[in-house]
C-alpha atoms as a PDB file:
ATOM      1  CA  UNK A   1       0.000   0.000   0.000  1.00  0.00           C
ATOM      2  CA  UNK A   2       1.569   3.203  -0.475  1.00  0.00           C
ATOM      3  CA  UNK A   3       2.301   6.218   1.706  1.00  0.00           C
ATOM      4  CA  UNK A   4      -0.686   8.146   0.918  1.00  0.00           C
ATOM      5  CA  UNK A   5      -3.088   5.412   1.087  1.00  0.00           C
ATOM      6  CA  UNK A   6      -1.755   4.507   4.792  1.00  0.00           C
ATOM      7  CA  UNK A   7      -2.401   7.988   5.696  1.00  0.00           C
ATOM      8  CA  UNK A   8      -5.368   8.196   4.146  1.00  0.00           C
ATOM      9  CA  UNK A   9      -6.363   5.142   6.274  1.00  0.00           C
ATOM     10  CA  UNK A  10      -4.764   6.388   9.437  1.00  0.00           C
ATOM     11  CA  UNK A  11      -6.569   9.953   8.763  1.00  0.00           C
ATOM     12  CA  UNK A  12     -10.067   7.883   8.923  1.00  0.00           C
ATOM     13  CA  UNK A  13      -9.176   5.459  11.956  1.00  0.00           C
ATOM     14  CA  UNK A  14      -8.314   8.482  14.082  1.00  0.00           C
ATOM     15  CA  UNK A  15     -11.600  10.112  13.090  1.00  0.00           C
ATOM     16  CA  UNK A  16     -13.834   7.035  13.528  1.00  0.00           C
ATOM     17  CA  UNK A  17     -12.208   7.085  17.183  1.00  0.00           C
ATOM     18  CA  UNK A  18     -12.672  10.836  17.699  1.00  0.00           C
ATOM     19  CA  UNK A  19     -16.668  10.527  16.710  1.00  0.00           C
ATOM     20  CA  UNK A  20     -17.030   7.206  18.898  1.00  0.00           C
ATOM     21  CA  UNK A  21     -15.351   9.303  21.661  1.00  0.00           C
ATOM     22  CA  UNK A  22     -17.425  12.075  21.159  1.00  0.00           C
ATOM     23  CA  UNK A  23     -20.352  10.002  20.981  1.00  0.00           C
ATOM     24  CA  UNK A  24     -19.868   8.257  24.055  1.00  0.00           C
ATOM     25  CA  UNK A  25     -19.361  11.307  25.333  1.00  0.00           C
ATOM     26  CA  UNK A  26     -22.787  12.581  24.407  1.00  0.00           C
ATOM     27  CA  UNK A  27     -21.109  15.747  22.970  1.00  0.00           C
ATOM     28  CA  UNK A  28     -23.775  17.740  21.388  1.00  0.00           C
ATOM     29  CA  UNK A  29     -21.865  19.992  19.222  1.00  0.00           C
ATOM     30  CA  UNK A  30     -20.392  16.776  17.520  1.00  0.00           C
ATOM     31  CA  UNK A  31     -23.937  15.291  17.023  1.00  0.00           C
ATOM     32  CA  UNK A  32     -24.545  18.663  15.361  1.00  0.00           C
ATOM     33  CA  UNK A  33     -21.374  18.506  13.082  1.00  0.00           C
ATOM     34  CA  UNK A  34     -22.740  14.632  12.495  1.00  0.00           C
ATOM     35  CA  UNK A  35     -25.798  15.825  11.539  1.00  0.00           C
ATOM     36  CA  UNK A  36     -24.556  18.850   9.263  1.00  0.00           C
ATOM     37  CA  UNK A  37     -22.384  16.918   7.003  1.00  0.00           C
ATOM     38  CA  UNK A  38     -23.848  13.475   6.539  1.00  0.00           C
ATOM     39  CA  UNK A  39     -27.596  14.359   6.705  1.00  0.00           C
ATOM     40  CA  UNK A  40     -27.964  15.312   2.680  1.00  0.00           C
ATOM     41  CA  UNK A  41     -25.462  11.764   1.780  1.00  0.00           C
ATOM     42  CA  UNK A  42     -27.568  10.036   4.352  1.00  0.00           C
ATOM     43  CA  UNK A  43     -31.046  10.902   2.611  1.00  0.00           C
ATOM     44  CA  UNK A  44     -29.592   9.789  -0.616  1.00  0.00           C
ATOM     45  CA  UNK A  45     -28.539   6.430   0.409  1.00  0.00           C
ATOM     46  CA  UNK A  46     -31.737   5.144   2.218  1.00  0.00           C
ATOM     47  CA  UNK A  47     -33.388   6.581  -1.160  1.00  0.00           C
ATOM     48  CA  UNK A  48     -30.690   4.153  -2.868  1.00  0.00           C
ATOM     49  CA  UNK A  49     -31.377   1.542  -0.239  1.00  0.00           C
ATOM     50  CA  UNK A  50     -35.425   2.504  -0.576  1.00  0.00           C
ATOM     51  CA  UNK A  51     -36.224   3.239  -3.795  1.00  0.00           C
ATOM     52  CA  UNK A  52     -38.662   5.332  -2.380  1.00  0.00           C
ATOM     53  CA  UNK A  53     -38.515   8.820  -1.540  1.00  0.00           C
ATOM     54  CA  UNK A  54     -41.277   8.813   0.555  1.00  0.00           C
ATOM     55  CA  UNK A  55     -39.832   5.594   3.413  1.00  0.00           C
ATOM     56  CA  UNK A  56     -36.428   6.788   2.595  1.00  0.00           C
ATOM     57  CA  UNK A  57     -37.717  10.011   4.506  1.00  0.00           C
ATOM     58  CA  UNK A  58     -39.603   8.311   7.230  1.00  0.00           C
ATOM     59  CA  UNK A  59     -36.409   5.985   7.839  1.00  0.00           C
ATOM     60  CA  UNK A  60     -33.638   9.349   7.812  1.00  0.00           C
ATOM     61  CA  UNK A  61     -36.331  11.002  10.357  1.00  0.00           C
ATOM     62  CA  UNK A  62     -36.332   8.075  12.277  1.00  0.00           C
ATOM     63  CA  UNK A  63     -32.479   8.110  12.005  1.00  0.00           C
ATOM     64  CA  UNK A  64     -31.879  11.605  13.370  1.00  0.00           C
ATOM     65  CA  UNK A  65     -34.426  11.440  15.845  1.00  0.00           C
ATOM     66  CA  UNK A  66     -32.907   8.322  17.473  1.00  0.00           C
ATOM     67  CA  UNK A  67     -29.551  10.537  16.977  1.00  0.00           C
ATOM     68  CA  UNK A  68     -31.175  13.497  18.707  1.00  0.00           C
ATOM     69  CA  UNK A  69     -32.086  11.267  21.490  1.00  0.00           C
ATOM     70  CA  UNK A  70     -28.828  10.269  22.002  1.00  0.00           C
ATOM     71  CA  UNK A  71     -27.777  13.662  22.711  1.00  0.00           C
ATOM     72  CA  UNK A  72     -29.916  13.871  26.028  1.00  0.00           C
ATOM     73  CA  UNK A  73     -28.004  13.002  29.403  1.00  0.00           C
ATOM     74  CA  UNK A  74     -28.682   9.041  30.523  1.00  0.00           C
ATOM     75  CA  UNK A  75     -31.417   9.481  32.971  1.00  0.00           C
ATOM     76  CA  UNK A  76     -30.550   7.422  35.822  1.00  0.00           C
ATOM     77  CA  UNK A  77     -33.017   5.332  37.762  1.00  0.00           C
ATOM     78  CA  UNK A  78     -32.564   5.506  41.471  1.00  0.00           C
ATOM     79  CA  UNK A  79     -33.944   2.310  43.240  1.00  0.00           C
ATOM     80  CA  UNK A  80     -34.735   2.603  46.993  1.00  0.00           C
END
């Protein structure tokens, strides 16, 4: 493999651990960054996936708001 490609892959290992940090984090500004850049290539691949328009919205609606939820602190359950 050559010197670019191995950076290239390096490049994308150290951001897929950054997000999954971030993410277990529950840092909201990252969530937002998440949702700014992959929302528009999201819709077009469950249209892909869909071949509907229509689910394809339902399903990246779905996708966000399960994202959104995320976001929110882990309520914790106090048993007495």
């Amino acid at each position: 493999m050559s010197t670019v490609a191995l950076s290239a892959v390096n490049l994308m290992e150290r951001e897929g651990a950054e997000i999954a940090r971030g993410l277990r984090r529950r840092d909201s500004d990252l969530l937002d960054h998440l949702i700014e850049v992959y929302q528009h290539r999201l819709l077009r691949y469950l249209i892909y996936l869909t071949g509907n328009r229509r689910s394809a919205e339902d399903l990246f609606q779905e996708t966000w708001m399960r994202v959104l939820r995320a976001r929110q602190p882990v309520q914790r359950q106090v048993a007495f």
